[in-house]
PDB file of N, CA and C in Angstrom:
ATOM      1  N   UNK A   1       9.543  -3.260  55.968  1.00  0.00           N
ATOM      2  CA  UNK A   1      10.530  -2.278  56.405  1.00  0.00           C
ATOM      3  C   UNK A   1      10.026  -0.876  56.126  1.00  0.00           C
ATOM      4  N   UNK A   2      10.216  -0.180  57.215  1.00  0.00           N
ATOM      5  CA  UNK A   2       9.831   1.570  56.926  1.00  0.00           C
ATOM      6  C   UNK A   2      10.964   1.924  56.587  1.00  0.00           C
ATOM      7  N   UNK A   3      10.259   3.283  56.003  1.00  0.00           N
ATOM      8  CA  UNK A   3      11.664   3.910  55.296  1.00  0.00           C
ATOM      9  C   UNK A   3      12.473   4.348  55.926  1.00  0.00           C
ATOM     10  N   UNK A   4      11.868   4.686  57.610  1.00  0.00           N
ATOM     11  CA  UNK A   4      13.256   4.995  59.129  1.00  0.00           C
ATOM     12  C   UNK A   4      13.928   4.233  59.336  1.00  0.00           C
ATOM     13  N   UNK A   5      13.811   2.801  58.830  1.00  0.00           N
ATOM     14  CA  UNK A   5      15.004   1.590  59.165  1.00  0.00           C
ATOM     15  C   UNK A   5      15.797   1.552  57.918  1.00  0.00           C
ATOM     16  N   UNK A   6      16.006   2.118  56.952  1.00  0.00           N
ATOM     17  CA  UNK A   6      16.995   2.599  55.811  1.00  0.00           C
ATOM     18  C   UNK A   6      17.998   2.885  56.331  1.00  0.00           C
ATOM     19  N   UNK A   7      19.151   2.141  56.680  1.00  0.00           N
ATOM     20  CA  UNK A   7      20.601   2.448  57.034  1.00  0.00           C
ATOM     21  C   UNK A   7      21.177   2.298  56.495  1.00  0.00           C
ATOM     22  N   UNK A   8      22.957   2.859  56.338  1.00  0.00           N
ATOM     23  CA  UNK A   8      23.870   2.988  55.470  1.00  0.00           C
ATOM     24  C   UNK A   8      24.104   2.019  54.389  1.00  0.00           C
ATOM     25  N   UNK A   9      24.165   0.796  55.492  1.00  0.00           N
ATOM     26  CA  UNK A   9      24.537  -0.797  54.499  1.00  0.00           C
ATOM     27  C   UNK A   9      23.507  -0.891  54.130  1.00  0.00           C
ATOM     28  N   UNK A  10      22.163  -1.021  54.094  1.00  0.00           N
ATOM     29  CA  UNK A  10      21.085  -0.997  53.644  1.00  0.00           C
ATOM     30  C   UNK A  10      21.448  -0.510  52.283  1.00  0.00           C
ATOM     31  N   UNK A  11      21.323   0.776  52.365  1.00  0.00           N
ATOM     32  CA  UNK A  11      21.036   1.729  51.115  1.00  0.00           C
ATOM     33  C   UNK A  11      22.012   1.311  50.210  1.00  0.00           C
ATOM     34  N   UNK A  12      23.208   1.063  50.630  1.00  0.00           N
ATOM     35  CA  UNK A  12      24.554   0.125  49.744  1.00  0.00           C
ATOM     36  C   UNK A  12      24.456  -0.231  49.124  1.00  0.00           C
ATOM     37  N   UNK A  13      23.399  -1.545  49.739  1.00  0.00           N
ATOM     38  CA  UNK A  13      23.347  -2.950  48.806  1.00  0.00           C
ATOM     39  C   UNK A  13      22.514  -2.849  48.353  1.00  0.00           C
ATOM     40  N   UNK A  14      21.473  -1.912  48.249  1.00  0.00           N
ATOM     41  CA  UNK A  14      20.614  -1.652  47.399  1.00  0.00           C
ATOM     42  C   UNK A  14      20.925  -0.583  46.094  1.00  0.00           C
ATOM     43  N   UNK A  15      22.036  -0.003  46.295  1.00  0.00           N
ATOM     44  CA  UNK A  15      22.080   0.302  45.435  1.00  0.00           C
ATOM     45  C   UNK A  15      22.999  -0.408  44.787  1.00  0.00           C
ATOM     46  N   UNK A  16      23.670  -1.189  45.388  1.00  0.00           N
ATOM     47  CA  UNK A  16      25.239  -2.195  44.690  1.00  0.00           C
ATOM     48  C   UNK A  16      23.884  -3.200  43.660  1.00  0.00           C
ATOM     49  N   UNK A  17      22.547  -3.644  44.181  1.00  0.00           N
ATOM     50  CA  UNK A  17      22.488  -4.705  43.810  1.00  0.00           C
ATOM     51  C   UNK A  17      21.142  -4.650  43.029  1.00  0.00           C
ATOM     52  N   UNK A  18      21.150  -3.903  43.003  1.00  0.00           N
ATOM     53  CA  UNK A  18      19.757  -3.538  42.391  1.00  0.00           C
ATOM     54  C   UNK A  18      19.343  -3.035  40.998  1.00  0.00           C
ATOM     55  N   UNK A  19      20.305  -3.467  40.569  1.00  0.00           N
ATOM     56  CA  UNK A  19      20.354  -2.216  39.105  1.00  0.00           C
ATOM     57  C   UNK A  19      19.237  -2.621  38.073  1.00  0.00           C
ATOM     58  N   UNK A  20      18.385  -3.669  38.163  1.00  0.00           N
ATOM     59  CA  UNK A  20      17.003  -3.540  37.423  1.00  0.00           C
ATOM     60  C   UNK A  20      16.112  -2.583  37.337  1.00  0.00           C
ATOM     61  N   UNK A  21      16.172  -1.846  38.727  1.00  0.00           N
ATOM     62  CA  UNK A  21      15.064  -0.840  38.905  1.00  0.00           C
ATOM     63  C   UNK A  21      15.836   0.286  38.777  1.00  0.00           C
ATOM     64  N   UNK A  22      17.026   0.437  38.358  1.00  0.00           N
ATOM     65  CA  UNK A  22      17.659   1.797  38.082  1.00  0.00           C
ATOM     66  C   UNK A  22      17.429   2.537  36.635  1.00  0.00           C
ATOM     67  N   UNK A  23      16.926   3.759  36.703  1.00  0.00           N
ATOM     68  CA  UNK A  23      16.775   4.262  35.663  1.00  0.00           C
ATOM     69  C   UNK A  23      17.536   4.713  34.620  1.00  0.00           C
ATOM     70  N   UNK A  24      17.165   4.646  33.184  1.00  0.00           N
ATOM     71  CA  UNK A  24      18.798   5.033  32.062  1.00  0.00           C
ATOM     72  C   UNK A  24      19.409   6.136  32.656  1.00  0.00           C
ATOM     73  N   UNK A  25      18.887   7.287  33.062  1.00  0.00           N
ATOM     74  CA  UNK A  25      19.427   8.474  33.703  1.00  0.00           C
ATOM     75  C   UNK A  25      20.014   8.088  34.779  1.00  0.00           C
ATOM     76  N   UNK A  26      20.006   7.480  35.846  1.00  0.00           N
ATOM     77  CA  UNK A  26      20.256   6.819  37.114  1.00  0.00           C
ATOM     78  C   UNK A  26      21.868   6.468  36.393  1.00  0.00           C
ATOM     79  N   UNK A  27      21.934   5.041  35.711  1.00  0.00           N
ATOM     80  CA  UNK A  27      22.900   4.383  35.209  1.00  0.00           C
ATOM     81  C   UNK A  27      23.903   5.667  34.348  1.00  0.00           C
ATOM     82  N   UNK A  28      23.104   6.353  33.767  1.00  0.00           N
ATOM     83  CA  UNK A  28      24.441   7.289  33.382  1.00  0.00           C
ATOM     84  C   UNK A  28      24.985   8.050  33.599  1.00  0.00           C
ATOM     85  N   UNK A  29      24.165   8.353  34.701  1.00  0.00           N
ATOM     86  CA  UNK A  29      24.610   9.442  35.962  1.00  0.00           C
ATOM     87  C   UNK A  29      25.530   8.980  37.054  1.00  0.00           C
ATOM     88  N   UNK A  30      25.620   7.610  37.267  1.00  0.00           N
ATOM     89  CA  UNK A  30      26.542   7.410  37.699  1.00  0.00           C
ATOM     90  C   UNK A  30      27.271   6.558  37.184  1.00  0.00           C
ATOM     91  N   UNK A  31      27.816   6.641  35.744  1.00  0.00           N
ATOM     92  CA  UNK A  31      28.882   6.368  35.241  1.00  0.00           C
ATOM     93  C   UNK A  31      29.594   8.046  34.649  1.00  0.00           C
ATOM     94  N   UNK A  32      29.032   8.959  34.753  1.00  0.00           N
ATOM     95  CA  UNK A  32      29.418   9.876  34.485  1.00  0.00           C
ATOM     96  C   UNK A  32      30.184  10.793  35.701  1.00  0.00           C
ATOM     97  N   UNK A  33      29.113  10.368  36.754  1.00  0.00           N
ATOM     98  CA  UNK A  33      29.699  11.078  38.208  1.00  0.00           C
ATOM     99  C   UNK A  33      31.276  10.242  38.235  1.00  0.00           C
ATOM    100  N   UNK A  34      31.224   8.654  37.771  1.00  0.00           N
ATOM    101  CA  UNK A  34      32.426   8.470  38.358  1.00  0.00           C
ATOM    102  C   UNK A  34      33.912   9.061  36.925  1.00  0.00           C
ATOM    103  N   UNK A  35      33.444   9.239  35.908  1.00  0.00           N
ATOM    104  CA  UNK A  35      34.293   9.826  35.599  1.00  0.00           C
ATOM    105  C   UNK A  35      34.526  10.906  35.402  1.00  0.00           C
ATOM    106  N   UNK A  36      33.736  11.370  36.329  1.00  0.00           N
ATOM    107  CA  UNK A  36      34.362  12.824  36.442  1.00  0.00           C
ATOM    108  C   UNK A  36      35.198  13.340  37.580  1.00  0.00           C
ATOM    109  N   UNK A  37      35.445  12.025  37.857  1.00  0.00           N
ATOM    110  CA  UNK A  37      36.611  11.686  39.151  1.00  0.00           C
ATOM    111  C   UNK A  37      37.963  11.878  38.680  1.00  0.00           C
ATOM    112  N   UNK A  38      37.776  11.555  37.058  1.00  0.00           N
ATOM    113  CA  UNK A  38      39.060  11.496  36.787  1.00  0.00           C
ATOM    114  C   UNK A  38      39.379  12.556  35.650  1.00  0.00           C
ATOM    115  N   UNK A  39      40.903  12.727  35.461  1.00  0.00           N
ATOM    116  CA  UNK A  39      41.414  13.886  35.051  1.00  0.00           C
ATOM    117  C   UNK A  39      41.151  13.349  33.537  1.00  0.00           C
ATOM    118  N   UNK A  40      40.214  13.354  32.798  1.00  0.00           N
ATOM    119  CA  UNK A  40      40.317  12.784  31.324  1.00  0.00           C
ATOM    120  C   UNK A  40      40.762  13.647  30.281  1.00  0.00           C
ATOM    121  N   UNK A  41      41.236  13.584  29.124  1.00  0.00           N
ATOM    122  CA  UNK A  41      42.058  14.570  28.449  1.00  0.00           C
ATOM    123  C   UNK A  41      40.433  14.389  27.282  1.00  0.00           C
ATOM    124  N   UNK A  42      40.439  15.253  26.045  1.00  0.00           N
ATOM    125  CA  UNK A  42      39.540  15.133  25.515  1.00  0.00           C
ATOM    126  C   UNK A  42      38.907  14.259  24.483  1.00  0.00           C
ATOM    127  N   UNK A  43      40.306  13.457  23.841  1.00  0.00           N
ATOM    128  CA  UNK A  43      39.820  12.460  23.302  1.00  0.00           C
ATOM    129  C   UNK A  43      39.532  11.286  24.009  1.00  0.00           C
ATOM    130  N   UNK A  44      39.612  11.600  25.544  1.00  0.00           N
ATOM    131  CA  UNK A  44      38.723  10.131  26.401  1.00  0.00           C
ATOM    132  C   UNK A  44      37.494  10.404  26.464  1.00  0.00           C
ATOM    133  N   UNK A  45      37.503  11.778  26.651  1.00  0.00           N
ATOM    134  CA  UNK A  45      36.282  12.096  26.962  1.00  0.00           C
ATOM    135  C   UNK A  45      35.061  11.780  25.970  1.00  0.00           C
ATOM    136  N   UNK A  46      35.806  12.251  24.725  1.00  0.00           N
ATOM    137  CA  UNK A  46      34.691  12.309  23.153  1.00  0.00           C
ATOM    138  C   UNK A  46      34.660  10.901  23.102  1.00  0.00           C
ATOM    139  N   UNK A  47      35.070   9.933  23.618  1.00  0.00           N
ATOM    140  CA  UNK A  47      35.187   8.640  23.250  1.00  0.00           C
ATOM    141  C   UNK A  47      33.925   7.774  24.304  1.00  0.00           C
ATOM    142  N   UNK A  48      34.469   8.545  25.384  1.00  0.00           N
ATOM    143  CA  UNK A  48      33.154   8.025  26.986  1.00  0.00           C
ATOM    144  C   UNK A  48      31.589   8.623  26.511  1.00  0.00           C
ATOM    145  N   UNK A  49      31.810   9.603  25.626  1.00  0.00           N
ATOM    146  CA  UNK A  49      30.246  10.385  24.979  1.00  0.00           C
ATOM    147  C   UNK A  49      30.088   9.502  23.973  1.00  0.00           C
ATOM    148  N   UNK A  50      30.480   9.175  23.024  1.00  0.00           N
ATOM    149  CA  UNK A  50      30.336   8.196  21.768  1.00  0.00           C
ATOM    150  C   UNK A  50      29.478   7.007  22.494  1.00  0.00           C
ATOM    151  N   UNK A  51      30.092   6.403  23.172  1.00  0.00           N
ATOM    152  CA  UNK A  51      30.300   5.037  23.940  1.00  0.00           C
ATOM    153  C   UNK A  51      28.324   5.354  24.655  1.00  0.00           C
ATOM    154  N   UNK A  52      27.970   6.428  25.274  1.00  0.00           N
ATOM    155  CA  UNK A  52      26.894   6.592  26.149  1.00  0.00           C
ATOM    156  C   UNK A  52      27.162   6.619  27.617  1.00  0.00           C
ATOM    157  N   UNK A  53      29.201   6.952  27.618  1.00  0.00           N
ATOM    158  CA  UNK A  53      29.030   6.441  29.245  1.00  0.00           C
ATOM    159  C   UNK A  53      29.596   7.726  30.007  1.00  0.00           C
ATOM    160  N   UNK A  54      28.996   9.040  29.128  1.00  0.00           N
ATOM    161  CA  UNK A  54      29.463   9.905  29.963  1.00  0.00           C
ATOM    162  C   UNK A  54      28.284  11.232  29.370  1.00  0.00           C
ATOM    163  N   UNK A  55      28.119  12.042  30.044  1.00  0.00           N
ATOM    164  CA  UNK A  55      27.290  12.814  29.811  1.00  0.00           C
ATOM    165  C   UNK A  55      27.220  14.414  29.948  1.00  0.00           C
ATOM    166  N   UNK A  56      26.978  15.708  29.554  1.00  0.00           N
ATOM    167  CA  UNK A  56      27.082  16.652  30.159  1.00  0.00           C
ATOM    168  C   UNK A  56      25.569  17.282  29.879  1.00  0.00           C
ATOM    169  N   UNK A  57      24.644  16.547  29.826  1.00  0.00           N
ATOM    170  CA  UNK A  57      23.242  16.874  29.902  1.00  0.00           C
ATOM    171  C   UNK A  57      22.840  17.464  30.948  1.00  0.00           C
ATOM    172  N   UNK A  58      21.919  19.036  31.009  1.00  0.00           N
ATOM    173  CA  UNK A  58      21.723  19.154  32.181  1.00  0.00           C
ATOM    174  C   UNK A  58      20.923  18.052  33.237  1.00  0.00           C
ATOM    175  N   UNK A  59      20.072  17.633  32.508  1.00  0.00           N
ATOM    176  CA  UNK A  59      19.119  16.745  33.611  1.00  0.00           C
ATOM    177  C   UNK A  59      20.347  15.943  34.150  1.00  0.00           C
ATOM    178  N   UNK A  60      21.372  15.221  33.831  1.00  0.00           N
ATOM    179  CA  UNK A  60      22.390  14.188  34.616  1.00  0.00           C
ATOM    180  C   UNK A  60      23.235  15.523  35.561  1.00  0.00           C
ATOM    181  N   UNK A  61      23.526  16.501  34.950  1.00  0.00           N
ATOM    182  CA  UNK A  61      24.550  16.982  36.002  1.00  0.00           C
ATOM    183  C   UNK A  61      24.096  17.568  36.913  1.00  0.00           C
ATOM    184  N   UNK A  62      22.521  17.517  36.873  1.00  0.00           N
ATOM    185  CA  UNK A  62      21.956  17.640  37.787  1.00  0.00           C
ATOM    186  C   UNK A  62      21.218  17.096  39.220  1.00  0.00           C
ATOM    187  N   UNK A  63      21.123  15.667  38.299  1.00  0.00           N
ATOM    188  CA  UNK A  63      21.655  14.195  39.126  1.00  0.00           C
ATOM    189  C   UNK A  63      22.437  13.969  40.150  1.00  0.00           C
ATOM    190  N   UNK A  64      23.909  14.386  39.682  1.00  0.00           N
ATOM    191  CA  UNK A  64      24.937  14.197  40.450  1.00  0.00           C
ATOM    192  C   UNK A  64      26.031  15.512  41.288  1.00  0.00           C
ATOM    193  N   UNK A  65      24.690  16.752  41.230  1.00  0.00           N
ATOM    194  CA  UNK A  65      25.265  17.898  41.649  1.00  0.00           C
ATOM    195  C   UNK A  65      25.807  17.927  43.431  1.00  0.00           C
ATOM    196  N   UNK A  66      25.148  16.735  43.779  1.00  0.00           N
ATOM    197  CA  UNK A  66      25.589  16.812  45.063  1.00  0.00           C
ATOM    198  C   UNK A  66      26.155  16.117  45.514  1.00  0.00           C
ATOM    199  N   UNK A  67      27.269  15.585  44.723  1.00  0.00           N
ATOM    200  CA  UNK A  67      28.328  14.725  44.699  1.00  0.00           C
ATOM    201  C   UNK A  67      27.450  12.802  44.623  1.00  0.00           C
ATOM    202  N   UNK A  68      28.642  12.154  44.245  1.00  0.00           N
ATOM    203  CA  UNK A  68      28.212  10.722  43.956  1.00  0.00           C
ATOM    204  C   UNK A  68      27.556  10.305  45.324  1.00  0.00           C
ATOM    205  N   UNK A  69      28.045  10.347  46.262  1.00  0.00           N
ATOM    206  CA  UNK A  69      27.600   9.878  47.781  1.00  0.00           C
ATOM    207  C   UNK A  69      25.823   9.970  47.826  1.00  0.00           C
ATOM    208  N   UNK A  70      25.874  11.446  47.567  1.00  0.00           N
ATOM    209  CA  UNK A  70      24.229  11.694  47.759  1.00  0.00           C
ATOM    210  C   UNK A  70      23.167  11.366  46.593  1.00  0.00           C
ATOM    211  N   UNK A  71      23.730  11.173  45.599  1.00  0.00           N
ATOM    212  CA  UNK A  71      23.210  10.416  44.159  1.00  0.00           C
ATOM    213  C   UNK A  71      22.749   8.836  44.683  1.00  0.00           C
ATOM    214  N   UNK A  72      24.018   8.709  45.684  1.00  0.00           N
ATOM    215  CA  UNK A  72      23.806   6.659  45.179  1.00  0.00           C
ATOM    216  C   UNK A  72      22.219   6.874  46.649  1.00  0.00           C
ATOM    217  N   UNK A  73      22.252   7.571  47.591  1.00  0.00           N
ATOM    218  CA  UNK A  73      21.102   7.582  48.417  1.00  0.00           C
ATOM    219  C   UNK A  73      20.039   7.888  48.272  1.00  0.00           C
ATOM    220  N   UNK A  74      19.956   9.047  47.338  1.00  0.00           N
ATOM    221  CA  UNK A  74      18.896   9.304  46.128  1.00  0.00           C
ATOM    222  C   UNK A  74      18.225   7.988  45.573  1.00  0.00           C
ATOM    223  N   UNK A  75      19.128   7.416  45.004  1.00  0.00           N
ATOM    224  CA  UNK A  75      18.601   6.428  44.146  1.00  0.00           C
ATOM    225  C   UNK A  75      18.298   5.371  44.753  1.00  0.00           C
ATOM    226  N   UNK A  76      18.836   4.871  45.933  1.00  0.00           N
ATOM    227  CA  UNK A  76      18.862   3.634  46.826  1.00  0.00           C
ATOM    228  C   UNK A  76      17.474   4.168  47.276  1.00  0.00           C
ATOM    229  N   UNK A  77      16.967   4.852  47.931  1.00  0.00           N
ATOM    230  CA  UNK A  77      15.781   5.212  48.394  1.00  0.00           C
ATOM    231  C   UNK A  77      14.673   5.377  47.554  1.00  0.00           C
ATOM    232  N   UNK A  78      14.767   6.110  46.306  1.00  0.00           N
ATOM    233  CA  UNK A  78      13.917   6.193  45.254  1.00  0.00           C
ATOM    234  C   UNK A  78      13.534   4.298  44.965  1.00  0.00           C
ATOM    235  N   UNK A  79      14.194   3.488  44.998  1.00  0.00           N
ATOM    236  CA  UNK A  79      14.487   1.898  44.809  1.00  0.00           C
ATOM    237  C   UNK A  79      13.307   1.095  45.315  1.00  0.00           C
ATOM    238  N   UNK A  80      13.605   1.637  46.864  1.00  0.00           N
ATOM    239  CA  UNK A  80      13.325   1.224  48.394  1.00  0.00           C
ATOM    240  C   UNK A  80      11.643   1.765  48.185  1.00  0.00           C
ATOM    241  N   UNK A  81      11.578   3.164  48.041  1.00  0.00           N
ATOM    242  CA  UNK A  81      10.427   3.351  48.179  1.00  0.00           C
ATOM    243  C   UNK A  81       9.322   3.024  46.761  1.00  0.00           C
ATOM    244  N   UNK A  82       9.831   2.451  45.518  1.00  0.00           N
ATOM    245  CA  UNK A  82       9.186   2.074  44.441  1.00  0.00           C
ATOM    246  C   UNK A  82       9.105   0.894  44.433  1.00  0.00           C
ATOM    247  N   UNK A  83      10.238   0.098  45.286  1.00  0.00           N
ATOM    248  CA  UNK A  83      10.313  -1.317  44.450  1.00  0.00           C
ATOM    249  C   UNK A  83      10.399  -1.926  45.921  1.00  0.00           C
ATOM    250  N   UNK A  84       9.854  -1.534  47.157  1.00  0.00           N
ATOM    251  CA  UNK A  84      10.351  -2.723  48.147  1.00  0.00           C
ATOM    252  C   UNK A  84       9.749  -4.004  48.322  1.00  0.00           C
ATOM    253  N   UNK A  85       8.375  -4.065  47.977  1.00  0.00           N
ATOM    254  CA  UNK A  85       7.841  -5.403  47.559  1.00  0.00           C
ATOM    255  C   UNK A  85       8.673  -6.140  46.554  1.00  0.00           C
ATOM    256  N   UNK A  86       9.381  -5.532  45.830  1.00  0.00           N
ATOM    257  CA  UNK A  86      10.105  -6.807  44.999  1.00  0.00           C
ATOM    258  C   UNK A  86      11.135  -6.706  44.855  1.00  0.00           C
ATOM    259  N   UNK A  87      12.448  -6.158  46.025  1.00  0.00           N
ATOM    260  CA  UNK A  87      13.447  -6.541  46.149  1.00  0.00           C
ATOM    261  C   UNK A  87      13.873  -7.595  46.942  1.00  0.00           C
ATOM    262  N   UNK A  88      14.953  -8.168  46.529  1.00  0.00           N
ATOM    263  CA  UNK A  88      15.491  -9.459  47.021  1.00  0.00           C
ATOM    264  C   UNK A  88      16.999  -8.955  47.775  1.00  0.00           C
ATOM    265  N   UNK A  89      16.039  -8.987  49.663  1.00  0.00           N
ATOM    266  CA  UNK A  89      17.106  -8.655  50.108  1.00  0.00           C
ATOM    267  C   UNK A  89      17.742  -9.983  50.914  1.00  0.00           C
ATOM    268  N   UNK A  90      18.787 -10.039  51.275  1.00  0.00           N
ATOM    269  CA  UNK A  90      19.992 -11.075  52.306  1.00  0.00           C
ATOM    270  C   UNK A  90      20.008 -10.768  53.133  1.00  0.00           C
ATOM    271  N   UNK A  91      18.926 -10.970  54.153  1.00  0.00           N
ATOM    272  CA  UNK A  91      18.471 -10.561  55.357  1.00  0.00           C
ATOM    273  C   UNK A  91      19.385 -11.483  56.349  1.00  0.00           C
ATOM    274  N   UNK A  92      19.898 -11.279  57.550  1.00  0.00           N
ATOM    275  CA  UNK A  92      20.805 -12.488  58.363  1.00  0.00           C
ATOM    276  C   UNK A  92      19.411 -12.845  59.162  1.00  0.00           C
ATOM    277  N   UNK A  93      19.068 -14.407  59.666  1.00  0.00           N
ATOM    278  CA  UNK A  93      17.933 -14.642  59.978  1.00  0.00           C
ATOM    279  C   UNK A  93      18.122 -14.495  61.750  1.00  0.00           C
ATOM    280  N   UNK A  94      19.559 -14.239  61.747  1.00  0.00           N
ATOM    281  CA  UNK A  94      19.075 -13.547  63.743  1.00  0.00           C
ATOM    282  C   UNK A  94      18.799 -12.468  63.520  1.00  0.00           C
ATOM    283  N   UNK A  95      19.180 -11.323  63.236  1.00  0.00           N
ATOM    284  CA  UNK A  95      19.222  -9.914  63.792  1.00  0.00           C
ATOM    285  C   UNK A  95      18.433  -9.068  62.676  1.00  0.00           C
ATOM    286  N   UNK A  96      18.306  -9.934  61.494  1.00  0.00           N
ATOM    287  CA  UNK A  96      17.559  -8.772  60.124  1.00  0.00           C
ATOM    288  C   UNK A  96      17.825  -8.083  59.479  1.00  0.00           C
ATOM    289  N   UNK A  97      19.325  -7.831  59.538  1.00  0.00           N
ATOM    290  CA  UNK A  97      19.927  -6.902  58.684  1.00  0.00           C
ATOM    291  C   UNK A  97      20.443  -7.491  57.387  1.00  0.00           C
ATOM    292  N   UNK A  98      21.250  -6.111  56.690  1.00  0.00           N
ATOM    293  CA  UNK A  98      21.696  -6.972  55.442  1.00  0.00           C
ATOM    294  C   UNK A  98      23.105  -7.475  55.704  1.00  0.00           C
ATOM    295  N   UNK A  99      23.039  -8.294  54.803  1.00  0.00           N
ATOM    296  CA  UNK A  99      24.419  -9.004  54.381  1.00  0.00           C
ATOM    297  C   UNK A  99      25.343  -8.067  53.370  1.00  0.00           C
ATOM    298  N   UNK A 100      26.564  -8.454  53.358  1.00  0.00           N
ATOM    299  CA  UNK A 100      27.328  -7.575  52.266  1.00  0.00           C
ATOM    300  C   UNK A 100      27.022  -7.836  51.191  1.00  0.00           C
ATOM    301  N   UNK A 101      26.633  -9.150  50.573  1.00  0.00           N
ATOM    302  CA  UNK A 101      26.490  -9.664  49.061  1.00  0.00           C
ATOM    303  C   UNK A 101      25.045 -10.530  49.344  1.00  0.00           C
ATOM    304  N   UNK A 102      24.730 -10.102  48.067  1.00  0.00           N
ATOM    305  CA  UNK A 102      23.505 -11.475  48.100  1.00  0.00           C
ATOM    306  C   UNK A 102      23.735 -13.084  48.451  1.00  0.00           C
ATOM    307  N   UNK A 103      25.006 -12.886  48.112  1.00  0.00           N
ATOM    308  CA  UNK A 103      25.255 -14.527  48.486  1.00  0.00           C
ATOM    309  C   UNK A 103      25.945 -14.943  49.920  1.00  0.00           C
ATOM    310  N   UNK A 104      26.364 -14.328  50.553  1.00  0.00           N
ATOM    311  CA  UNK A 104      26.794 -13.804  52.197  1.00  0.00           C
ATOM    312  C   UNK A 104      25.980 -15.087  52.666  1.00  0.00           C
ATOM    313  N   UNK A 105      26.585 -15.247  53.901  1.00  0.00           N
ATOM    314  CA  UNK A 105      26.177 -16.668  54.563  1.00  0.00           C
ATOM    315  C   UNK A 105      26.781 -16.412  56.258  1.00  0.00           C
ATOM    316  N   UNK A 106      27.094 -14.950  55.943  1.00  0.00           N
ATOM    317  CA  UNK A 106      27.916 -14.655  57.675  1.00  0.00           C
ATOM    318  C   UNK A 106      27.286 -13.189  58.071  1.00  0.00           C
ATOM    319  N   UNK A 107      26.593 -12.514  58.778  1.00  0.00           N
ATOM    320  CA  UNK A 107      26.035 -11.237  59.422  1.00  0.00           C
ATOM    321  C   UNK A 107      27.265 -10.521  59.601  1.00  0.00           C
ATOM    322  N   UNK A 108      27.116  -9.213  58.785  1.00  0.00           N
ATOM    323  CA  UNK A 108      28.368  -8.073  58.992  1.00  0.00           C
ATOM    324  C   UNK A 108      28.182  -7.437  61.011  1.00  0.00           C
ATOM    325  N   UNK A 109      26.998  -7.971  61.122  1.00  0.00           N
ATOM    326  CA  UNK A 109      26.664  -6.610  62.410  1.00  0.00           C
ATOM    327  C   UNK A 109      26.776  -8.070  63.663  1.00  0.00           C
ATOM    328  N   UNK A 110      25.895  -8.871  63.526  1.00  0.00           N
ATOM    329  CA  UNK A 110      26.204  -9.779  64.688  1.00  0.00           C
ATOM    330  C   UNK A 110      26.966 -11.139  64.780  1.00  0.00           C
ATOM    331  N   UNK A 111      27.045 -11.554  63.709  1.00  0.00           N
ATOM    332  CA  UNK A 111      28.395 -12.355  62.821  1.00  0.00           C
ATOM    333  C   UNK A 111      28.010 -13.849  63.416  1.00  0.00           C
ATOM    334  N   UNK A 112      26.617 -13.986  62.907  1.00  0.00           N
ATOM    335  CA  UNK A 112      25.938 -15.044  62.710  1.00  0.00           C
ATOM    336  C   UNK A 112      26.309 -16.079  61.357  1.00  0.00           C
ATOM    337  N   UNK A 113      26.595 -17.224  61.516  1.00  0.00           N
ATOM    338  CA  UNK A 113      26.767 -17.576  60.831  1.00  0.00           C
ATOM    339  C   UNK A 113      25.845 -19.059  59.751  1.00  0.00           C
ATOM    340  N   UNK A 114      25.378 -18.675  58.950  1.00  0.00           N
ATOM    341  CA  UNK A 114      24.267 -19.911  58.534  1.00  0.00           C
ATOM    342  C   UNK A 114      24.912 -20.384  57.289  1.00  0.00           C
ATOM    343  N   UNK A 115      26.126 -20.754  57.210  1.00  0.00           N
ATOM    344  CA  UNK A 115      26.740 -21.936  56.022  1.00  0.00           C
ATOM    345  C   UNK A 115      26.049 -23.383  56.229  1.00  0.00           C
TER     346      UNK A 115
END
């Protein structure tokens, strides 16, 4: 696969499924992007920093300066282009695309079915 056939669901499930090749910064960058979704008061917060699952380091908020969306494509691609020899993708065997889950047995795009 070239990196021009990288499409949306692609990049998804690579990043939904891939989290071996994700880096500690990667992983806490987006546990931090997602709580910073939410309105946390400060003893959640001092508690999500204790814990390791929240961060205000520049290198992470710099990570996720361009919102979570463009982080998870960042990283799905960074993945793609380091690790595509040894990802394990759920290819549908008509059409080649991905599946929603690794374990999928039905094509989201041409709705092939191989149970």
């Amino acid at each position: 696969m070239e990196t021009a056939t990288l499409y949306p669901e692609l990049m998804e499930y690579i990043y939904q499924y891939a989290d071996q090749f994700k880096t500690a910064n990667e992983k806490l960058a987006a546990k931090t992007a997602l709580y910073r979704r939410e309105a946390l008061n400060e003893k959640v917060l001092r508690l999500l920093k204790t814990k390791g699952w929240y961060s205000d380091d520049n290198v992470i908020r710099e990570m996720i300066a361009d919102g979570y969306e463009s982080f998870k494509r960042k990283v799905a691609q960074r993945i793609y282009d380091e690790h595509k020899d040894e990802l394990v993708l759920n290819l549908c065997p008509k059409c080649n695309k991905i599946t929603r889950t690794p374990e999928s047995k039905q094509c989201r795009f041409c709705y092939h079915d191989w149970h």
